[in-house]
Protein backbone atom coordinates (compact mmCIF):
# COMPACT_ATOMS: atom_id res chain seq x y z
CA UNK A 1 -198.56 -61.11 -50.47
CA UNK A 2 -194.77 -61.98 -49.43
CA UNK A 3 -192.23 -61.38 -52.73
CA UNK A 4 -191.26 -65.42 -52.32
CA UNK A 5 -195.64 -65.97 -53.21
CA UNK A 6 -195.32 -63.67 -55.79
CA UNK A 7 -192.77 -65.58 -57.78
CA UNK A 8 -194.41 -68.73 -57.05
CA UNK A 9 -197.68 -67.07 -58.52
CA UNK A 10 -196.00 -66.47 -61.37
CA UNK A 11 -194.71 -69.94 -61.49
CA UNK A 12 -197.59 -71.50 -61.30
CA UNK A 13 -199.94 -69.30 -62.79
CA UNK A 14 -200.89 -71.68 -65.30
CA UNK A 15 -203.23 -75.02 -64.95
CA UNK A 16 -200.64 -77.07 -65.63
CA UNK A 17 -197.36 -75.36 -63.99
CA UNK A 18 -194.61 -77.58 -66.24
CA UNK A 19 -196.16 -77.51 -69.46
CA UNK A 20 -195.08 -74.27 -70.45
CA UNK A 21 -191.61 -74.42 -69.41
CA UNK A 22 -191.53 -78.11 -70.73
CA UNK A 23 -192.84 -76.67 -74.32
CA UNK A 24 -190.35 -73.71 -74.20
CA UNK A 25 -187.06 -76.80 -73.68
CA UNK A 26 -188.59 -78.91 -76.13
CA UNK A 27 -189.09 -75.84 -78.84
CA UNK A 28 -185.65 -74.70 -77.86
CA UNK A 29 -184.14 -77.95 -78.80
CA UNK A 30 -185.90 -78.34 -81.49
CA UNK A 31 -185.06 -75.34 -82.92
CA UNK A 32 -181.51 -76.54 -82.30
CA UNK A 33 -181.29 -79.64 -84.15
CA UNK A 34 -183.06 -77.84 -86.94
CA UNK A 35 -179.94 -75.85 -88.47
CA UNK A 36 -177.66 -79.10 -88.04
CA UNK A 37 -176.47 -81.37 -91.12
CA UNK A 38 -179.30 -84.45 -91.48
CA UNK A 39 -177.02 -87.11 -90.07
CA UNK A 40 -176.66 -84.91 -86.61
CA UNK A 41 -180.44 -83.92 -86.28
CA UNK A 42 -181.03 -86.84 -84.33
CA UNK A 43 -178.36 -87.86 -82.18
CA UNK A 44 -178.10 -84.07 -81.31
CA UNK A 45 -182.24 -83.87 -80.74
CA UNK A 46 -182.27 -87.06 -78.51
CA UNK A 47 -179.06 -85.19 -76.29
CA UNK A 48 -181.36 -81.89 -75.82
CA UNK A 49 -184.48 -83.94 -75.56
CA UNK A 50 -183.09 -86.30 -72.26
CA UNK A 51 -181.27 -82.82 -70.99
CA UNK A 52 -184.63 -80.70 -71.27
CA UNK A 53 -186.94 -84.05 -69.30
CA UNK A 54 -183.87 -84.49 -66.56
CA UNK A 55 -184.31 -80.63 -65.56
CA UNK A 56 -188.09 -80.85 -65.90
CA UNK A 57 -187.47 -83.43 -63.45
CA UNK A 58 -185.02 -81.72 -61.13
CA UNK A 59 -187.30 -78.78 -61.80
CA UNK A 60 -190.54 -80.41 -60.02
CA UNK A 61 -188.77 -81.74 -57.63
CA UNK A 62 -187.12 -78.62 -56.03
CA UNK A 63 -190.63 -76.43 -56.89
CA UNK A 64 -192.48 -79.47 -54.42
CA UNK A 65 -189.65 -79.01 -51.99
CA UNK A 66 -190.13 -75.22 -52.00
CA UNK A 67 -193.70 -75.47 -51.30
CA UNK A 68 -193.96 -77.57 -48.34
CA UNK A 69 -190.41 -75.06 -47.02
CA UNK A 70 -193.06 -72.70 -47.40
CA UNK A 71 -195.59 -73.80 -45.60
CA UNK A 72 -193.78 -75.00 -43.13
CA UNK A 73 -192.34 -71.25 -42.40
CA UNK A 74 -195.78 -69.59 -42.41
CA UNK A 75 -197.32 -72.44 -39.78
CA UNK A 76 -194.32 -72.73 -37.61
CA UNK A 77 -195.50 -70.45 -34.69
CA UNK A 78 -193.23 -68.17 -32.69
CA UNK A 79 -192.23 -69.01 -29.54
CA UNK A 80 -194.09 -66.39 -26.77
CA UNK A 81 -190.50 -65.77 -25.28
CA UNK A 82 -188.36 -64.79 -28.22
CA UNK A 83 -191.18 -63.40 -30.84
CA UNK A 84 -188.40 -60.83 -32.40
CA UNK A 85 -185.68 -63.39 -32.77
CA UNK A 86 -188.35 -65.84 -34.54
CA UNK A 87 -189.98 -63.13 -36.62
CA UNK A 88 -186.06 -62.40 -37.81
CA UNK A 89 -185.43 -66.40 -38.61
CA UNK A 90 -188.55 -66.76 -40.61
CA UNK A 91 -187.41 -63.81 -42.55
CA UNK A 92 -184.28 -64.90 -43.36
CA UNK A 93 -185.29 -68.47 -44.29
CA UNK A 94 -188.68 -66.61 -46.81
CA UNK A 95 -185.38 -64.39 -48.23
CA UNK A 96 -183.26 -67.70 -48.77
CA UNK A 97 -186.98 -69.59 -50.67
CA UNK A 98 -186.88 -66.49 -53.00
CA UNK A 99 -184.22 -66.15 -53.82
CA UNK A 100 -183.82 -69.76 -54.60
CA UNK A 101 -187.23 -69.64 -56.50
CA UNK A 102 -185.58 -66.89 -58.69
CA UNK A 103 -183.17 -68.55 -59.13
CA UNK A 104 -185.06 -71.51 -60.50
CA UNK A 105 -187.22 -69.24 -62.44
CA UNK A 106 -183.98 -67.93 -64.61
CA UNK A 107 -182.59 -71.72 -65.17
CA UNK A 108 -185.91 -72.51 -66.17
CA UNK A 109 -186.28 -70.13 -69.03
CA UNK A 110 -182.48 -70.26 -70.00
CA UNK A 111 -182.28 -70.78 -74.00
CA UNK A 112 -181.34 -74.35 -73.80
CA UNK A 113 -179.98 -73.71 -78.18
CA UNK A 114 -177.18 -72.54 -76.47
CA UNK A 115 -174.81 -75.40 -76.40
CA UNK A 116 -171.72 -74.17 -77.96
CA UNK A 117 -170.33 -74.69 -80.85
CA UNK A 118 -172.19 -77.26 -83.15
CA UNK A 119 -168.68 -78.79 -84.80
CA UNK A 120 -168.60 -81.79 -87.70
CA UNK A 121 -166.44 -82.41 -90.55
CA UNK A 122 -164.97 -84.99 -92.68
CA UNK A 123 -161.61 -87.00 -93.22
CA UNK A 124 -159.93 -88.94 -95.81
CA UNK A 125 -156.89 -90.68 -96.77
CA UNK A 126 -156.10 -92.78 -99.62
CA UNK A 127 -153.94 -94.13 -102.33
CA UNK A 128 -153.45 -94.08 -106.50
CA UNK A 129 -151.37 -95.46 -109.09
CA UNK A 130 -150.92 -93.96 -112.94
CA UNK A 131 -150.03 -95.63 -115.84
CA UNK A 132 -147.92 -93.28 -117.86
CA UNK A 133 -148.16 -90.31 -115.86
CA UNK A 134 -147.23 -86.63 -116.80
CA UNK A 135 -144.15 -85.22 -115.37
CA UNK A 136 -144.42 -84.27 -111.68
CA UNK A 137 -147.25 -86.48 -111.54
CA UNK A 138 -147.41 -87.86 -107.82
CA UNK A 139 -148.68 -91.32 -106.82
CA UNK A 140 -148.87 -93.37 -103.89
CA UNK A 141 -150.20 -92.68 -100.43
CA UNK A 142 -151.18 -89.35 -99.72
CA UNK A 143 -153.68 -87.61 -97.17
CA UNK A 144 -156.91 -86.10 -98.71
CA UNK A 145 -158.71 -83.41 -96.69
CA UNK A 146 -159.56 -82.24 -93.07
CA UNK A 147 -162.59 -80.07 -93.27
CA UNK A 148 -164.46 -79.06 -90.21
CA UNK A 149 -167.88 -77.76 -90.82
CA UNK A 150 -169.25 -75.33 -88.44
CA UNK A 151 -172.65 -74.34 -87.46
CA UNK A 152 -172.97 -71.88 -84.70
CA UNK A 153 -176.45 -71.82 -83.07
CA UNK A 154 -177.38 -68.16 -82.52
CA UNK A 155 -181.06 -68.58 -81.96
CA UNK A 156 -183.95 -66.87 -83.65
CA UNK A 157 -184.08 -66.58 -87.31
CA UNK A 158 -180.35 -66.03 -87.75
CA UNK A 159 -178.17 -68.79 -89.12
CA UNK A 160 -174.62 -69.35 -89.82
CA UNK A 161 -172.51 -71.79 -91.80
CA UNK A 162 -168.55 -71.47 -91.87
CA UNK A 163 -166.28 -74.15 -93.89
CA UNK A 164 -162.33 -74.40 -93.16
CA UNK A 165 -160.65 -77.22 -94.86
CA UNK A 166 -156.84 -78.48 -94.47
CA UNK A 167 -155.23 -79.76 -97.69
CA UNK A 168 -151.55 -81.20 -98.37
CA UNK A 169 -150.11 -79.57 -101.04
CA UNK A 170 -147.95 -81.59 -104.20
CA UNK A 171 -145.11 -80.60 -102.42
CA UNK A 172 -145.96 -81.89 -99.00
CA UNK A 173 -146.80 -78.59 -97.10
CA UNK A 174 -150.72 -78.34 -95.07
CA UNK A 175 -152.76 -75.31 -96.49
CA UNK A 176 -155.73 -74.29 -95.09
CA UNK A 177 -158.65 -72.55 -97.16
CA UNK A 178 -162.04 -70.49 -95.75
CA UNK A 179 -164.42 -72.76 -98.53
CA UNK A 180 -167.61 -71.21 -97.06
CA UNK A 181 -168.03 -68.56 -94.40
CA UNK A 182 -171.86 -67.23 -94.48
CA UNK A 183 -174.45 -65.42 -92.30
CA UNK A 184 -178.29 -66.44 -93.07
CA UNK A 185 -181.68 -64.38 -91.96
CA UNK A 186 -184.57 -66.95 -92.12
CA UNK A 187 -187.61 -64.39 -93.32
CA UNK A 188 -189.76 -67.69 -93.64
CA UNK A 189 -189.53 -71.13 -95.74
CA UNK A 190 -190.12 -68.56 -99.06
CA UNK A 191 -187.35 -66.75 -98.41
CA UNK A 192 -183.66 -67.01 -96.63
CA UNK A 193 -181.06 -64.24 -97.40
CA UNK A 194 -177.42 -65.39 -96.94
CA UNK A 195 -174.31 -62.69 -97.45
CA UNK A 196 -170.71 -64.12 -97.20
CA UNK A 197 -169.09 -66.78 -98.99
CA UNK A 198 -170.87 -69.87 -100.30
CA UNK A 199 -170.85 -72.39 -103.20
CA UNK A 200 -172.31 -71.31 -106.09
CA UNK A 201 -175.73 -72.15 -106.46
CA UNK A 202 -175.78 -74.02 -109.94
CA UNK A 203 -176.53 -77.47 -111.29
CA UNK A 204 -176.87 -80.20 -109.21
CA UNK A 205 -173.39 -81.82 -108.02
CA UNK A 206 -172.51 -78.19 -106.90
CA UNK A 207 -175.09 -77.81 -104.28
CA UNK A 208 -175.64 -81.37 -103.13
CA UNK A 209 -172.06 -82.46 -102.54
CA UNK A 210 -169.47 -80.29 -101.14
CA UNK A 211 -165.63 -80.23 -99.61
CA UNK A 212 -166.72 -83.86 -97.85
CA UNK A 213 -165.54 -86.35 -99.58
CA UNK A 214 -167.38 -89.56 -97.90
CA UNK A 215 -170.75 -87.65 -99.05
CA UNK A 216 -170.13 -87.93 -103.00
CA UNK A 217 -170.62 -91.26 -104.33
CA UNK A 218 -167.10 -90.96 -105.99
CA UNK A 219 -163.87 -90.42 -105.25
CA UNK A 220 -163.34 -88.12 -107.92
CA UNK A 221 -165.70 -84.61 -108.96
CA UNK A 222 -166.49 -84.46 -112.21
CA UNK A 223 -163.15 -82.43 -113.70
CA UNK A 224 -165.40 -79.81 -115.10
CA UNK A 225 -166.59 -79.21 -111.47
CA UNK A 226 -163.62 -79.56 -109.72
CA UNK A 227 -162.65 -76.61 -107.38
CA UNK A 228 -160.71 -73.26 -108.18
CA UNK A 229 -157.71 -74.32 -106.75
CA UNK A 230 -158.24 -77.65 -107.63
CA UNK A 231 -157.96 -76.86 -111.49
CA UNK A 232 -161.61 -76.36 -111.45
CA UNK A 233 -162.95 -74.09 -114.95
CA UNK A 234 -166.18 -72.65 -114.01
CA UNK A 235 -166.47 -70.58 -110.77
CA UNK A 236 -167.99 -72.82 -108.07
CA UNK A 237 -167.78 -70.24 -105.49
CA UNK A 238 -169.06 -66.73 -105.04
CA UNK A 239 -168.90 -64.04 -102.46
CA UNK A 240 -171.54 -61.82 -102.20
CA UNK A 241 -175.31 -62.12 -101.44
CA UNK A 242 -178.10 -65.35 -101.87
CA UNK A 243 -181.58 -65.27 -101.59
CA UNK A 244 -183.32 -68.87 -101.54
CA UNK A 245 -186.33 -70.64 -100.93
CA UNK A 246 -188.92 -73.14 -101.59
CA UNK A 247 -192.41 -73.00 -102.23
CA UNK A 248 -194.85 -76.48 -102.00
CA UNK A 249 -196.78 -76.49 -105.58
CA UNK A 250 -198.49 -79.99 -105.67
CA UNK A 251 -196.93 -82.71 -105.05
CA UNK A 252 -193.67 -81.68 -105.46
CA UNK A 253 -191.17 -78.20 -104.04
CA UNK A 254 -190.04 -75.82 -105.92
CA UNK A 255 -186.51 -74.29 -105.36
CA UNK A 256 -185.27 -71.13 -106.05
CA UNK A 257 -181.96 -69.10 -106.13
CA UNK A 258 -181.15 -65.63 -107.20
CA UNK A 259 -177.58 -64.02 -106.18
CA UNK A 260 -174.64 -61.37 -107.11
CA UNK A 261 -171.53 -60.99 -106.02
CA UNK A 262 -167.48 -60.02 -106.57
CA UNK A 263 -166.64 -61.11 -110.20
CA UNK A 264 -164.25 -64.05 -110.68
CA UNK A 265 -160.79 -63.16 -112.52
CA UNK A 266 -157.89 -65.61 -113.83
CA UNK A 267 -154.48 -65.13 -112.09
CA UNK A 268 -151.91 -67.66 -113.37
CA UNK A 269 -153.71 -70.15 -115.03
CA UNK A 270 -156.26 -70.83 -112.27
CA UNK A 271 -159.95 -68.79 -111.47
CA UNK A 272 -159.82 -66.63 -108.38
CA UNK A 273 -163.31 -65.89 -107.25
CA UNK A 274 -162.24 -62.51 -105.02
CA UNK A 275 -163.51 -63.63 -101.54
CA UNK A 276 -160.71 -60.75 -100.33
CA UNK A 277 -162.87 -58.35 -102.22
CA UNK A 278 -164.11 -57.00 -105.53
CA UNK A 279 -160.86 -56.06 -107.83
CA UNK A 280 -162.36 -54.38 -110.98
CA UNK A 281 -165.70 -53.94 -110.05
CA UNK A 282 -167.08 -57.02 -112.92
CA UNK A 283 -169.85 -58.49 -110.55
CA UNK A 284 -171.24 -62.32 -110.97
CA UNK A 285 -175.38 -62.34 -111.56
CA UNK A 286 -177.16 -65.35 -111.36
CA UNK A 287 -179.99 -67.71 -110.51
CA UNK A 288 -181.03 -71.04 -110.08
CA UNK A 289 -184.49 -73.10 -110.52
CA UNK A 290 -184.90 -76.36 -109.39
CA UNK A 291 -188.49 -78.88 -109.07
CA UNK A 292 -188.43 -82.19 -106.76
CA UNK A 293 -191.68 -84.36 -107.58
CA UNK A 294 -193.41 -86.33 -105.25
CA UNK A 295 -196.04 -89.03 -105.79
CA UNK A 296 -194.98 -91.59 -108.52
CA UNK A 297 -192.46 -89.52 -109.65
CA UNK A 298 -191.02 -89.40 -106.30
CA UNK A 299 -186.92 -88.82 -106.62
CA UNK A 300 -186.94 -86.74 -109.39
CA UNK A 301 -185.57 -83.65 -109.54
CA UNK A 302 -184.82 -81.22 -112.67
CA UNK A 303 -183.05 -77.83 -112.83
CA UNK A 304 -182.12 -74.67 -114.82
CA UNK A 305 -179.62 -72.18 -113.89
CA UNK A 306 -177.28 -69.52 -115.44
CA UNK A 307 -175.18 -66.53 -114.26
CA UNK A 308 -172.88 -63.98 -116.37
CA UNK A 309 -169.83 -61.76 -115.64
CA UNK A 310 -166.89 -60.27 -117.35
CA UNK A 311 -163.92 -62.07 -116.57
CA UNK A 312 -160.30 -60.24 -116.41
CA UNK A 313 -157.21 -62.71 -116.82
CA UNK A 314 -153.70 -61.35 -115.40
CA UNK A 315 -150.66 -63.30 -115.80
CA UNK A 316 -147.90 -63.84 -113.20
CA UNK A 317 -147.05 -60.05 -112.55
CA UNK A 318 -150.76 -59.70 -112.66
CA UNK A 319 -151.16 -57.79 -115.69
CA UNK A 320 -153.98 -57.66 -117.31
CA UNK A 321 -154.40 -59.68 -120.57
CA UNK A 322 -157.76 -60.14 -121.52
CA UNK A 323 -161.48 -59.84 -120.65
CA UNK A 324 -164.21 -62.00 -121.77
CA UNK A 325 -167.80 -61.70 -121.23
CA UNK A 326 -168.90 -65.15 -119.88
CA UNK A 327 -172.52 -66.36 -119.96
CA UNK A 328 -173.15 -69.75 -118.73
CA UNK A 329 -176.11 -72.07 -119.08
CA UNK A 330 -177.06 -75.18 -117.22
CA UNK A 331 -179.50 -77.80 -116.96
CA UNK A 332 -179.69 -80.81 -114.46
CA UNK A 333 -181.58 -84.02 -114.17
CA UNK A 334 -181.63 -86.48 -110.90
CA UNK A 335 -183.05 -89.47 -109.56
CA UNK A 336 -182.23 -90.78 -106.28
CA UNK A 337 -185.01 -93.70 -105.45
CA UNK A 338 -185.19 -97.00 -105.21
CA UNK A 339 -181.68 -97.66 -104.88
CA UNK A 340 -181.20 -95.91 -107.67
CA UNK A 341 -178.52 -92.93 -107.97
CA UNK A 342 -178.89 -90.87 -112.00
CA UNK A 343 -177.41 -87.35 -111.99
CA UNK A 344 -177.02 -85.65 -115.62
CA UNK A 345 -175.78 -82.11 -115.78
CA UNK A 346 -175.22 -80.16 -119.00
CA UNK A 347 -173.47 -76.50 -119.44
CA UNK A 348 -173.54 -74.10 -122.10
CA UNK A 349 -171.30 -71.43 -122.67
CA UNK A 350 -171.41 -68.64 -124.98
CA UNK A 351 -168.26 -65.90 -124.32
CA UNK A 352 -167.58 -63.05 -125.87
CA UNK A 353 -163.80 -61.33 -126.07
CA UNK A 354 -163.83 -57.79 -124.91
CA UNK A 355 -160.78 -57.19 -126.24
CA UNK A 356 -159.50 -56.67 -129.82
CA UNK A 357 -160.68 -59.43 -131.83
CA UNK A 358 -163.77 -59.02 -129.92
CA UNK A 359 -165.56 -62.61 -131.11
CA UNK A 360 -167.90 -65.01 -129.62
CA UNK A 361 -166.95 -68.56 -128.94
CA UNK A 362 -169.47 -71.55 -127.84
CA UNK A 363 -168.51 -74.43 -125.90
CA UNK A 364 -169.93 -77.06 -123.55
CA UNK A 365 -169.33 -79.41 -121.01
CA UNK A 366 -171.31 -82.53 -119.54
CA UNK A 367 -171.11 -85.85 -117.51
CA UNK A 368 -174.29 -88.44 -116.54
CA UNK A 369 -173.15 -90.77 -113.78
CA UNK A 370 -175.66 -93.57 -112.51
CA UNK A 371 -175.03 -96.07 -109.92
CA UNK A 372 -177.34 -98.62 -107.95
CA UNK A 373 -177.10 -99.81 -104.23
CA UNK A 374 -177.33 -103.17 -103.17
CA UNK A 375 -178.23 -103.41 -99.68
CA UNK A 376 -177.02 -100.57 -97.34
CA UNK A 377 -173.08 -101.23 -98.13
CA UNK A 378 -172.23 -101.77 -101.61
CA UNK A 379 -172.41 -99.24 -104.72
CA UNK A 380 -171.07 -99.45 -108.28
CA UNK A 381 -171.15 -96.75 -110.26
CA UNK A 382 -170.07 -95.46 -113.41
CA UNK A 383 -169.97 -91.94 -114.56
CA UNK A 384 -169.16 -90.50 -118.45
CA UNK A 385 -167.65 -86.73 -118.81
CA UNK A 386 -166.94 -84.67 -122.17
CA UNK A 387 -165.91 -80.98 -122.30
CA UNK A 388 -165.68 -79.51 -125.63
CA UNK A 389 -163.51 -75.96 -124.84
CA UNK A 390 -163.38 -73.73 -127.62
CA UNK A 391 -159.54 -73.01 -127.66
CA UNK A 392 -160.02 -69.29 -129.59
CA UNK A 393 -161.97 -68.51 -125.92
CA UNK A 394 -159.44 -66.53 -123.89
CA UNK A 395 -161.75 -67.76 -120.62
CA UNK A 396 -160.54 -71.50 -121.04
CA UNK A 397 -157.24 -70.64 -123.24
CA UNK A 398 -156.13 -68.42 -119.73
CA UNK A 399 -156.76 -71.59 -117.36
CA UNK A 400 -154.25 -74.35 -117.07
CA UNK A 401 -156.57 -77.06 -117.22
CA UNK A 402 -159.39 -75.02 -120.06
CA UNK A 403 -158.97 -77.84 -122.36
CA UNK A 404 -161.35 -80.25 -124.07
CA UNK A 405 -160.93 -83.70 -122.59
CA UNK A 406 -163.16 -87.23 -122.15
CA UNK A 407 -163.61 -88.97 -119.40
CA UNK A 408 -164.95 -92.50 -117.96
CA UNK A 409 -164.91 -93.56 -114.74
CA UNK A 410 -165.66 -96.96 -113.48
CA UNK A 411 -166.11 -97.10 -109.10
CA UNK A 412 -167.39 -99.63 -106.15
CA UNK A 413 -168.35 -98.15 -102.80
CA UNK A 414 -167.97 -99.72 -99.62
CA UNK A 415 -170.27 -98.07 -96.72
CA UNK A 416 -168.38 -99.79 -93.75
CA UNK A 417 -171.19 -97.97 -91.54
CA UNK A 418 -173.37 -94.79 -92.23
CA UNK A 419 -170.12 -92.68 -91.56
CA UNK A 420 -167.35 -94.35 -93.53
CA UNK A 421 -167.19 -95.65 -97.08
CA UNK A 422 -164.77 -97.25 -98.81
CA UNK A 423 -164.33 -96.55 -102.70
CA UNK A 424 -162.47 -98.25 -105.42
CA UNK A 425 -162.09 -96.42 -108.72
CA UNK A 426 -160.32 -96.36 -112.02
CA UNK A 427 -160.25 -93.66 -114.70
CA UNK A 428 -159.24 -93.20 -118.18
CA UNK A 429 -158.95 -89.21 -119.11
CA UNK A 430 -158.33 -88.87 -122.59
CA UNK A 431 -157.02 -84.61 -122.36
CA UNK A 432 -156.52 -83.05 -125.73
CA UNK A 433 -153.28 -81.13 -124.40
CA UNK A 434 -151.60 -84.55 -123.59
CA UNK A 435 -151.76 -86.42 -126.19
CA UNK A 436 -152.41 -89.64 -124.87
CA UNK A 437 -154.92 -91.50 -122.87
CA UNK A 438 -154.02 -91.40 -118.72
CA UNK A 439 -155.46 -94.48 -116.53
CA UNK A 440 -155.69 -94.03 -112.78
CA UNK A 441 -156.64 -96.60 -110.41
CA UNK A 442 -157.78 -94.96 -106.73
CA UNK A 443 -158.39 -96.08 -103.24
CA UNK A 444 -159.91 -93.78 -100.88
CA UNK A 445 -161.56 -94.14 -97.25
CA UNK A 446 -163.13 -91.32 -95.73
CA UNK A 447 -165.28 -90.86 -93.38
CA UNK A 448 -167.79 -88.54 -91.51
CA UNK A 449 -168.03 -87.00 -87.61
């Protein structure tokens, strides 16, 4: 048997010689689109879908043409007067049919998840006004965010999800910041271990909406969720390890999240959660719980969660100045059906001072925001916040913005197409370090790519 039949064998060894290799593209690429955000699955599926059936087809094609090349060289007699210079020519021409079948053979089992670098992100821009604003207070136009969210397809069972996001600073100048940078092992649906940097996985708002703004209904985070640098109070990112999963239990899923990592500390009035590395040691332990029904109670979601740590705060020459013990709390409640959007989050904390006085403080923060869609564009929406700090807490009295404070907030969304939205908001914060009641009016536009 020549070597060019024994690749062909192998070719079509099976009754049907494209099915396997058409089942191998079409896992491939499905396999692809799998570890992309929801709004890419499909455009990116369709791409790998029409590239895997237009080299099926060039496939068949060239495999047909190889066949009757062939045949053609094992019929074609030699002539009686040159049989050595005929015997060479078919040998060349079987050497040039394998080594073309070969390399057919390798194109057709390339991994076709290899397309690069899966790249999306989001953009916005926007504009506010204050009445009576604090000192230093900026309004007008201003950028929001670039953030680029990256997904690079590695194949297998290993995933990967890294976050960069640009920012303009109060004073004008472009900062970047590494929000997310994690590496994922997919064990099964039961069980997915991630080790890097990633959003802490508690409460609701947390997990669902992240550094994009068009995703959030709002312009504005809650302020007891905003982020570290941000002003933010309780420590929405970790570094360190996260194992999650899901397991089906009637109608509904169950959701699951148990992780530890580098302790977060206070350095000049804002939380720093370490993602350079560990600085005393004080590690963050935590987990989350969460249940989605189905059936008639289809949309609803409810949640428990809690972590602890001891938290060192170190003022501008980064001395230290006091540690507190913080456990944390929290409960969540969603609906997202019927045009309906109702997200309720509530957080207890109890702290205790490590230090000389060595008491226990309680405080607690909450918001409930519901909004209802009419059509596919518009959204109003109205959201009500209270945080009620205990000021004797070294945890909150450390931070800048670890004050009680109220907070309603009255909004219209635009969605111009599935990709951009338009929001409208206004705000009145009533902060118990001001003073005095501050109204904002907003105007954002962001969008989605």
């Amino acid at each position: 048997m020549t070597p060019a039949r024994t690749v062909l064998r192998r070719i079509f060894a099976a009754p049907h010689p494209m099915a396997s290799t058409a089942l191998a593209l079409l896992v491939g690429a499905g396999q692809s689109a799998w570890a992309q955000s929801a709004t890419a699955d499909t455009a990116q599926l369709q791409h790998q879908l029409a590239q895997s059936m237009h080299l099926i087809e060039a496939l068949t094609a060239r495999v047909d043409q190889l066949e009757r090349q062939l045949a053609t060289v094992k019929a074609a007699p030699a002539p009686a007067s040159a049989p050595s210079a005929a015997a060479d020519a078919n040998a060349t021409r079987l050497d040039e049919v394998e080594k073309t079948v070969g390399q057919l053979t390798a194109a057709s089992s390339r991994d076709l998840r290899d397309v690069g670098l899966p790249l999306h992100g989001f953009a916005d821009v926007g504009v506010s006004a204050a009445r009576d604003a604090p000192a230093g207070r900026r309004g007008g136009f201003a950028i929001g965010s670039l953030d680029f969210y990256l997904t690079p397809e590695l194949g297998g069972n290993v995933k990967t999800l890294v976050e960069l996001n640009f920012g303009v600073t109060e004073r004008g100048e472009t900062e970047a910041d590494l929000e997310r940078a994690q590496i994922g092992y997919v064990f099964s649906d039961q069980l997915t271990l991630w080790l890097g940097r990633f959003h802490t996985p508690f409460g609701y708002w947390n997990m669902a909406f992240h550094h994009g703004a068009q995703i959030q209904t709002s312009i504005l985070r809650p302020r007891l969720l905003d982020f570290e640098d941000d002003g933010g109070i309780l420590p929405v990112h970790t570094t360190g390890l996260w194992g999650t999963g899901s397991l089906r239990l009637r109608d509904g899923k169950l959701v699951y999240h148990l992780y530890a990592g580098n302790g977060t500390r206070i350095a000049d009035g804002a939380l720093d959660p370490n993602p350079a590395g560990d600085d005393n040691g004080n590690k963050v332990v935590g987990f989350g719980l969460g249940y989605r029904f189905g059936g008639t109670l289809d949309g609803l979601s409810l949640g428990l969660n809690g972590l602890t740590q001891t938290v060192g705060a170190y003022d501008a020459a980064d001395t230290l100045q006091s540690r507190t013990r913080l456990r944390m709390l929290g409960s969540y409640a969603v609906y997202d059906n019927d045009g309906w959007e109702a997200i309720g989050e509530l957080y207890r904390l109890h702290d205790a001072d490590l230090g000389g006085s060595g008491g226990a403080h309680r405080s607690w923060a909450a918001y409930a925001q519901l909004g209802r869609a009419f059509g596919d564009r518009w959204m109003p929406y109205f959201r009500f916040e209270k945080a009620a700090l205990d000021q004797g807490d070294n945890y909150f009295l450390a931070q800048a913005n670890g004050r009680s404070y109220s907070r309603q907030v009255l909004g219209l969304r635009y969605n111009a197409d599935p990709r951009a939205a338009l929001k409208v908001e206004f705000n009145r914060t009533n902060d118990q370090g001001v003073g005095r009641a501050l109204d904002e009016l907003r105007l954002q536009y962001a969008v989605s790519f």
